[in-house]
PDB file of N, CA and C in Angstrom:
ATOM      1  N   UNK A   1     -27.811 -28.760  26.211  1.00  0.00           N
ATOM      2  CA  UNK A   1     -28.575 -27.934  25.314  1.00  0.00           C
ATOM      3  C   UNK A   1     -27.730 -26.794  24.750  1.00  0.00           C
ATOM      4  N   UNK A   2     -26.539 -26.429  25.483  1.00  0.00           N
ATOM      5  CA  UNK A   2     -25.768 -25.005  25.144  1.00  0.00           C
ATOM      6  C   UNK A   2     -24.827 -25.687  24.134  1.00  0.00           C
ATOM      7  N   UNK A   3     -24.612 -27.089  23.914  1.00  0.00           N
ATOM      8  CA  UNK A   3     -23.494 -27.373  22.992  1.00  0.00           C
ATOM      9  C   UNK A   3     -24.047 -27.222  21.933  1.00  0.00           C
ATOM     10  N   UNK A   4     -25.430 -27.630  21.653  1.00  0.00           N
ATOM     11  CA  UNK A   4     -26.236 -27.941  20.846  1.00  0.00           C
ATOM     12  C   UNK A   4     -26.452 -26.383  20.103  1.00  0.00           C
ATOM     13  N   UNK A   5     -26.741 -25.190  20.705  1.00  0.00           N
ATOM     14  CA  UNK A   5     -27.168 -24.159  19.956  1.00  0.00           C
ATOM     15  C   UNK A   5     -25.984 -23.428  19.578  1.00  0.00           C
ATOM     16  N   UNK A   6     -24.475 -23.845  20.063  1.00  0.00           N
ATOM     17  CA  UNK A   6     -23.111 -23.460  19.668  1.00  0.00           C
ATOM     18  C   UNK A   6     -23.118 -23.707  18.685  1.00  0.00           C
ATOM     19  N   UNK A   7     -23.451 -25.295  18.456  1.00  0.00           N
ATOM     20  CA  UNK A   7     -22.920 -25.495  17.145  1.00  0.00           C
ATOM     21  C   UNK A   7     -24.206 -25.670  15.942  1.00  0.00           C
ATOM     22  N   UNK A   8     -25.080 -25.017  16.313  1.00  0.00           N
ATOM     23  CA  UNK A   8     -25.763 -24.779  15.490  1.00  0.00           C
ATOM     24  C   UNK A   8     -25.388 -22.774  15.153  1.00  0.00           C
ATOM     25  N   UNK A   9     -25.247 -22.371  16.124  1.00  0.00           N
ATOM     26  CA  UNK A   9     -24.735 -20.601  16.070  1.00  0.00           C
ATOM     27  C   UNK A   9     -23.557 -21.276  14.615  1.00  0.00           C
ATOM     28  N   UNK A  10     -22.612 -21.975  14.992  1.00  0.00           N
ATOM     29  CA  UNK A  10     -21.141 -22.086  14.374  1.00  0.00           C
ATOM     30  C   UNK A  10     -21.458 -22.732  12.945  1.00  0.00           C
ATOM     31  N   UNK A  11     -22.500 -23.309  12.591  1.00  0.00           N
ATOM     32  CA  UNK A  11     -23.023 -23.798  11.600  1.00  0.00           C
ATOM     33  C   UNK A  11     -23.551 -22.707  10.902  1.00  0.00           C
ATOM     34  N   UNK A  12     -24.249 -21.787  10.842  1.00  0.00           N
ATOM     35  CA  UNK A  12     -24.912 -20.547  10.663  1.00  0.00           C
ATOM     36  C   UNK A  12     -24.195 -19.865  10.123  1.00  0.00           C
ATOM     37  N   UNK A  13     -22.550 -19.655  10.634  1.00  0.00           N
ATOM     38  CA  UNK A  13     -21.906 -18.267  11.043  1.00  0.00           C
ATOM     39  C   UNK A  13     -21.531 -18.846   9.658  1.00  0.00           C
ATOM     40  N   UNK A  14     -20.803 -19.984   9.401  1.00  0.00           N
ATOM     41  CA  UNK A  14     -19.744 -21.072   8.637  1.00  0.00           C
ATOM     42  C   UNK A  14     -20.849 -20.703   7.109  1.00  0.00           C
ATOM     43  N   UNK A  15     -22.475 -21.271   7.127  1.00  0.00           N
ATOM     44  CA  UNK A  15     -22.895 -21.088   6.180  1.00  0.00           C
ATOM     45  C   UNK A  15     -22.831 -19.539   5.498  1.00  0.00           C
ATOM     46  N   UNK A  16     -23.023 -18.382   6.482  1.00  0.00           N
ATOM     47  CA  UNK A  16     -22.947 -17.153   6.159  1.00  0.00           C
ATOM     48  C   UNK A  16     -21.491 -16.955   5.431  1.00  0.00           C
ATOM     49  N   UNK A  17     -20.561 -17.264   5.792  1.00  0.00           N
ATOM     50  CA  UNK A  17     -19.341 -16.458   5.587  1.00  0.00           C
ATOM     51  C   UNK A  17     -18.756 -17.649   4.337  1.00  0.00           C
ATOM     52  N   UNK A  18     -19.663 -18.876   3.759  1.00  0.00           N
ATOM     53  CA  UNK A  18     -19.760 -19.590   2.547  1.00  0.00           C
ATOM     54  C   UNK A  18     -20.157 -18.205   1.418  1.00  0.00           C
ATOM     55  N   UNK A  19     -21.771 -17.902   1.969  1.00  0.00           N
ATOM     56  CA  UNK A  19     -22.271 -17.294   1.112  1.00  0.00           C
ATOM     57  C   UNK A  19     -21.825 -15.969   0.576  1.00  0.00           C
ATOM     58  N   UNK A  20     -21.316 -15.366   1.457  1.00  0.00           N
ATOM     59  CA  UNK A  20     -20.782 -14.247   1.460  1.00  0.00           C
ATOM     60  C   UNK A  20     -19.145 -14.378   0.191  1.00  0.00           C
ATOM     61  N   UNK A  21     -18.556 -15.476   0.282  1.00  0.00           N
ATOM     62  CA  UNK A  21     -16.976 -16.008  -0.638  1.00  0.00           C
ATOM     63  C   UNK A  21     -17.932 -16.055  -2.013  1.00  0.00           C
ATOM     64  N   UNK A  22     -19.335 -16.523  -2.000  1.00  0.00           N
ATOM     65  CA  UNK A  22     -19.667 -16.939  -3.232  1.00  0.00           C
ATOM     66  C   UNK A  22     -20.080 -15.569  -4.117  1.00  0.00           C
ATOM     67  N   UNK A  23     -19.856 -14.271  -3.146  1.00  0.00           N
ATOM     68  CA  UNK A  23     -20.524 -13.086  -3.923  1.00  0.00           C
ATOM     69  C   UNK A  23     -19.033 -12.580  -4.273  1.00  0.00           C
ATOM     70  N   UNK A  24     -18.148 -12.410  -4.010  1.00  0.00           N
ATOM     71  CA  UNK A  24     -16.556 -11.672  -4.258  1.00  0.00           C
ATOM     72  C   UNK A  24     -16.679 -12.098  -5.656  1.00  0.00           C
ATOM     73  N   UNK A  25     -15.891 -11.564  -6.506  1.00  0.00           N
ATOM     74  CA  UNK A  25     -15.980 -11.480  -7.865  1.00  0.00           C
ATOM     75  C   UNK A  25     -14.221 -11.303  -7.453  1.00  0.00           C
ATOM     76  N   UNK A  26     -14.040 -12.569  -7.759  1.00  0.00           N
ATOM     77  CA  UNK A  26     -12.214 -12.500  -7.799  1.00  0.00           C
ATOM     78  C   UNK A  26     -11.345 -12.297  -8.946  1.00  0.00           C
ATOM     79  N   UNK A  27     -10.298 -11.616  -9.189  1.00  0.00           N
ATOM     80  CA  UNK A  27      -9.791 -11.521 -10.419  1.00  0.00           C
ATOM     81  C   UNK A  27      -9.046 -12.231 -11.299  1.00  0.00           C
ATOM     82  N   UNK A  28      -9.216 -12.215 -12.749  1.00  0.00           N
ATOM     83  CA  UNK A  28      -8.601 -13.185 -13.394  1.00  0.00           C
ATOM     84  C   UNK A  28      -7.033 -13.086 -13.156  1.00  0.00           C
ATOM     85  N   UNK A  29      -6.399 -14.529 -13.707  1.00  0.00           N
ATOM     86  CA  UNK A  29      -4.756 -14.406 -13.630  1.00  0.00           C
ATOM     87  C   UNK A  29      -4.692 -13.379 -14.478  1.00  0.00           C
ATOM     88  N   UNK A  30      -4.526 -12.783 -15.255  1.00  0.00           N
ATOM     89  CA  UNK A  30      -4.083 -11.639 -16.176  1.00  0.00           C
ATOM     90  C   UNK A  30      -4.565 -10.167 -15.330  1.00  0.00           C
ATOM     91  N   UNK A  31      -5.696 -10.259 -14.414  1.00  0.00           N
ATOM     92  CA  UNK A  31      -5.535  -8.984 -13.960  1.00  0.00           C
ATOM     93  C   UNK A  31      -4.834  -8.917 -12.598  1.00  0.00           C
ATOM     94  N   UNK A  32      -5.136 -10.013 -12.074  1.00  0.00           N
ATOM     95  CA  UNK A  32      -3.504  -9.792 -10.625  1.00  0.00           C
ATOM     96  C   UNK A  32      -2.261  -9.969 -10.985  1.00  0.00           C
ATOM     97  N   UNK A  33      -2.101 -10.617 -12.001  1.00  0.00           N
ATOM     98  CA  UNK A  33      -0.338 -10.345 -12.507  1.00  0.00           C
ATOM     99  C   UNK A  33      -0.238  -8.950 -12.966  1.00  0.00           C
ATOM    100  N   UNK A  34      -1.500  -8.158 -13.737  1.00  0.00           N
ATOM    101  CA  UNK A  34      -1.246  -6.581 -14.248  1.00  0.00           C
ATOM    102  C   UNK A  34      -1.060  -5.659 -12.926  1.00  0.00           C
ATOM    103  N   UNK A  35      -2.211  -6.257 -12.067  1.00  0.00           N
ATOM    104  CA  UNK A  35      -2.300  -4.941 -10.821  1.00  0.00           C
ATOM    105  C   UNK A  35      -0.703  -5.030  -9.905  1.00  0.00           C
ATOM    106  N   UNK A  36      -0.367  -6.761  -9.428  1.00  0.00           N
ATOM    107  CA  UNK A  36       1.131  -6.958  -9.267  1.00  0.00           C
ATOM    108  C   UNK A  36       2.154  -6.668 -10.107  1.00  0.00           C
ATOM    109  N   UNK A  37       2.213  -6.385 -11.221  1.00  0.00           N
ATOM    110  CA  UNK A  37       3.237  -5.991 -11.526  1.00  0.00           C
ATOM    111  C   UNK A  37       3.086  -3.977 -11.656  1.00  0.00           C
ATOM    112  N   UNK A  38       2.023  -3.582 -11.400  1.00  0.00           N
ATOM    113  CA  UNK A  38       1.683  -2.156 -11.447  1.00  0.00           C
ATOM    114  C   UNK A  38       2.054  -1.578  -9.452  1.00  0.00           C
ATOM    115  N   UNK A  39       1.658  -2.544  -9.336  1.00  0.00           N
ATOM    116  CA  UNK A  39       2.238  -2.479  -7.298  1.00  0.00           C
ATOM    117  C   UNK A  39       3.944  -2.628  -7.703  1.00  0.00           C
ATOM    118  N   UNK A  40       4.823  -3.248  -8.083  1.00  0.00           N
ATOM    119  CA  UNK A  40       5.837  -3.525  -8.138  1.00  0.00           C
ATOM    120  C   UNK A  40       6.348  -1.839  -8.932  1.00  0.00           C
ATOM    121  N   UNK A  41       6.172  -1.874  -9.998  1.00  0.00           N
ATOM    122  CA  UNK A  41       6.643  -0.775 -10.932  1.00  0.00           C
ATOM    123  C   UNK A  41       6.765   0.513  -9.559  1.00  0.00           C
ATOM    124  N   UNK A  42       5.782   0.525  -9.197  1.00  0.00           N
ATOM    125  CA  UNK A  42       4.993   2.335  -8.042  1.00  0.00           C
ATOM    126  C   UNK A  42       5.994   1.713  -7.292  1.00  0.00           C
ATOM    127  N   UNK A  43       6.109   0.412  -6.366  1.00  0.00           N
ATOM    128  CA  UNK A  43       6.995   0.562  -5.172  1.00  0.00           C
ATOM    129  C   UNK A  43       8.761   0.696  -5.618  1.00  0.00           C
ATOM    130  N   UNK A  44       9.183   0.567  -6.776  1.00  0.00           N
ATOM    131  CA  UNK A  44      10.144   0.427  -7.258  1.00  0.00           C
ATOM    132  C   UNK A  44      10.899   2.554  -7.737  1.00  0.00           C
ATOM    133  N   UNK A  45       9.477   2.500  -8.377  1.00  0.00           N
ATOM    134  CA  UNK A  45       9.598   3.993  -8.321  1.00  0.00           C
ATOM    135  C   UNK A  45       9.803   4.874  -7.117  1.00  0.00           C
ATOM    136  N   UNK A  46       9.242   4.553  -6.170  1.00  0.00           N
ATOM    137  CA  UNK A  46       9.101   5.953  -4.535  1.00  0.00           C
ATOM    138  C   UNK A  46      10.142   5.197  -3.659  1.00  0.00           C
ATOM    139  N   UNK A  47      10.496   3.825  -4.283  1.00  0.00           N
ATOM    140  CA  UNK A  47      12.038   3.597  -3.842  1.00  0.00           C
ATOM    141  C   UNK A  47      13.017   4.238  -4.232  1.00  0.00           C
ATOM    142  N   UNK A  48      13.078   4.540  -5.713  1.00  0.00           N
ATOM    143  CA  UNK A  48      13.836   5.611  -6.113  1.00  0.00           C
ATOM    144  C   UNK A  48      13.799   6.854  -5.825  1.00  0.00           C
ATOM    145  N   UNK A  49      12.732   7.653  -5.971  1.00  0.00           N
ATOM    146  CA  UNK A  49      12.749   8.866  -5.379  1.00  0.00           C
ATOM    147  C   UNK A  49      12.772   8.737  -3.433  1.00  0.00           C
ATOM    148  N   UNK A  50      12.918   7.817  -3.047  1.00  0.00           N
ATOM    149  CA  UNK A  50      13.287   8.078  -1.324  1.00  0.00           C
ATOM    150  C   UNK A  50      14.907   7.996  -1.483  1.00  0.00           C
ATOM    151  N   UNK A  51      15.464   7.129  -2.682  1.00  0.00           N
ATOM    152  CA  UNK A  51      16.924   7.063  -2.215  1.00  0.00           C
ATOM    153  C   UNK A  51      17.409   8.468  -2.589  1.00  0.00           C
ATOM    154  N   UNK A  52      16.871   9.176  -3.661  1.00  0.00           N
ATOM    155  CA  UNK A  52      17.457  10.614  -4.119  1.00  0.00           C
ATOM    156  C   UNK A  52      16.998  11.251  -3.077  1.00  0.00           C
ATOM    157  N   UNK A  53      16.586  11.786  -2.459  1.00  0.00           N
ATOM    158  CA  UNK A  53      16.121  12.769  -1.208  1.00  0.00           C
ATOM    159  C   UNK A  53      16.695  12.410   0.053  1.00  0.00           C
ATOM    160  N   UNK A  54      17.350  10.506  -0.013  1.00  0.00           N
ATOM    161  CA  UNK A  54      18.156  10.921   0.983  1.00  0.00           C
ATOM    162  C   UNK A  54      19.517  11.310   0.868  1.00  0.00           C
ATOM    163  N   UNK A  55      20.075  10.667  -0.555  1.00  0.00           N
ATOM    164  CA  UNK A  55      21.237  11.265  -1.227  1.00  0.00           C
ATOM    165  C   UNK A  55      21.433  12.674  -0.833  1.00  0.00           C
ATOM    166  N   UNK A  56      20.135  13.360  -1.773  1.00  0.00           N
ATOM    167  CA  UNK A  56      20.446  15.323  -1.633  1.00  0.00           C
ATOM    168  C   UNK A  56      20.373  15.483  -0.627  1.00  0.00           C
ATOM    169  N   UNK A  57      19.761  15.145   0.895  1.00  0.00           N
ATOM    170  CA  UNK A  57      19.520  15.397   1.568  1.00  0.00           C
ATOM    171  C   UNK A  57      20.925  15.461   2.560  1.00  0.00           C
ATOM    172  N   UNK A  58      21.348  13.993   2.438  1.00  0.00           N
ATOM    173  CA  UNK A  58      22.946  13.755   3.124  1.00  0.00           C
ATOM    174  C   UNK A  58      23.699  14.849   2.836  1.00  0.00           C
ATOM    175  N   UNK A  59      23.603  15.017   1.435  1.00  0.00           N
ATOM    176  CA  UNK A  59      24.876  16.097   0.611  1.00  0.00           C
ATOM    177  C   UNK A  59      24.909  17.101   1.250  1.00  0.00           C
ATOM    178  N   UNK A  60      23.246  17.835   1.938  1.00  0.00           N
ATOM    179  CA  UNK A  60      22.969  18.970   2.037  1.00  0.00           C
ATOM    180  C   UNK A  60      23.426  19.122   3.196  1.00  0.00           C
ATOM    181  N   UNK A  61      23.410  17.846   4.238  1.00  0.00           N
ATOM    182  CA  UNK A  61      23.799  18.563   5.693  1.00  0.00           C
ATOM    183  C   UNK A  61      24.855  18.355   5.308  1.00  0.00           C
ATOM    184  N   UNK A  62      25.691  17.575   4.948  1.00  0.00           N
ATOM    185  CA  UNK A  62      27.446  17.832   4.833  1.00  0.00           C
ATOM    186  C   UNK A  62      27.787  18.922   4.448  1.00  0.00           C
ATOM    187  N   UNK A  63      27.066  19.630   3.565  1.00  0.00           N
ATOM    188  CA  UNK A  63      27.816  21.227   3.238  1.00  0.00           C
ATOM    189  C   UNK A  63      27.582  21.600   3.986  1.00  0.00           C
ATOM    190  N   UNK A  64      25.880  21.678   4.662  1.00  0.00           N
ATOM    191  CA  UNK A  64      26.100  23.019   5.901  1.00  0.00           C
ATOM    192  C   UNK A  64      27.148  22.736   6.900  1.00  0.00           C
ATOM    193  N   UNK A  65      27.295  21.114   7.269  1.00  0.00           N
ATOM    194  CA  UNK A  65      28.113  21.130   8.745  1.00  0.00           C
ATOM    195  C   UNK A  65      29.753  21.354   8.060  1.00  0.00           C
ATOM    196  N   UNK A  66      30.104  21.251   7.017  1.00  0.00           N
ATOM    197  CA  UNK A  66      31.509  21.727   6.362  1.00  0.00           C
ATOM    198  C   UNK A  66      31.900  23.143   6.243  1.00  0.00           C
ATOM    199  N   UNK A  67      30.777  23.937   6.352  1.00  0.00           N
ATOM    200  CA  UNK A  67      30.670  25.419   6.688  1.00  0.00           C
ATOM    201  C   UNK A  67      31.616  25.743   7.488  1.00  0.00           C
TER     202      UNK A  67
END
């Protein structure tokens, strides 16, 4: 009897989490290639500004420890 209400629980869960995929409103190809290439641009950018801050940053302890 316990296999029986498993897989009726697992049948349930399976139909729920159907219904639930059928409400997401997924995005067209033109807006995940815009938002991916807008993720790319930002991570490309604060890549740049991390390499300058560690640049100035290097520079900066070398002068003080050249003191």
């Amino acid at each position: 009897m316990s296999n029986t209400s498993e897989k009726s629980k697992m049948k349930d869960w399976f139909k729920a989490v159907r219904a639930q995929f059928r409400r997401i409103i997924w995005p067209t190809k033109e807006e995940a290639a815009r938002e991916t290439a807008v993720v790319l641009v930002v991570t490309l950018i604060i890549g740049a500004v991390i390499a300058l801050l560690d640049r100035g940053l290097l520079t900066l302890v070398d002068l003080i420890i050249t003191l």
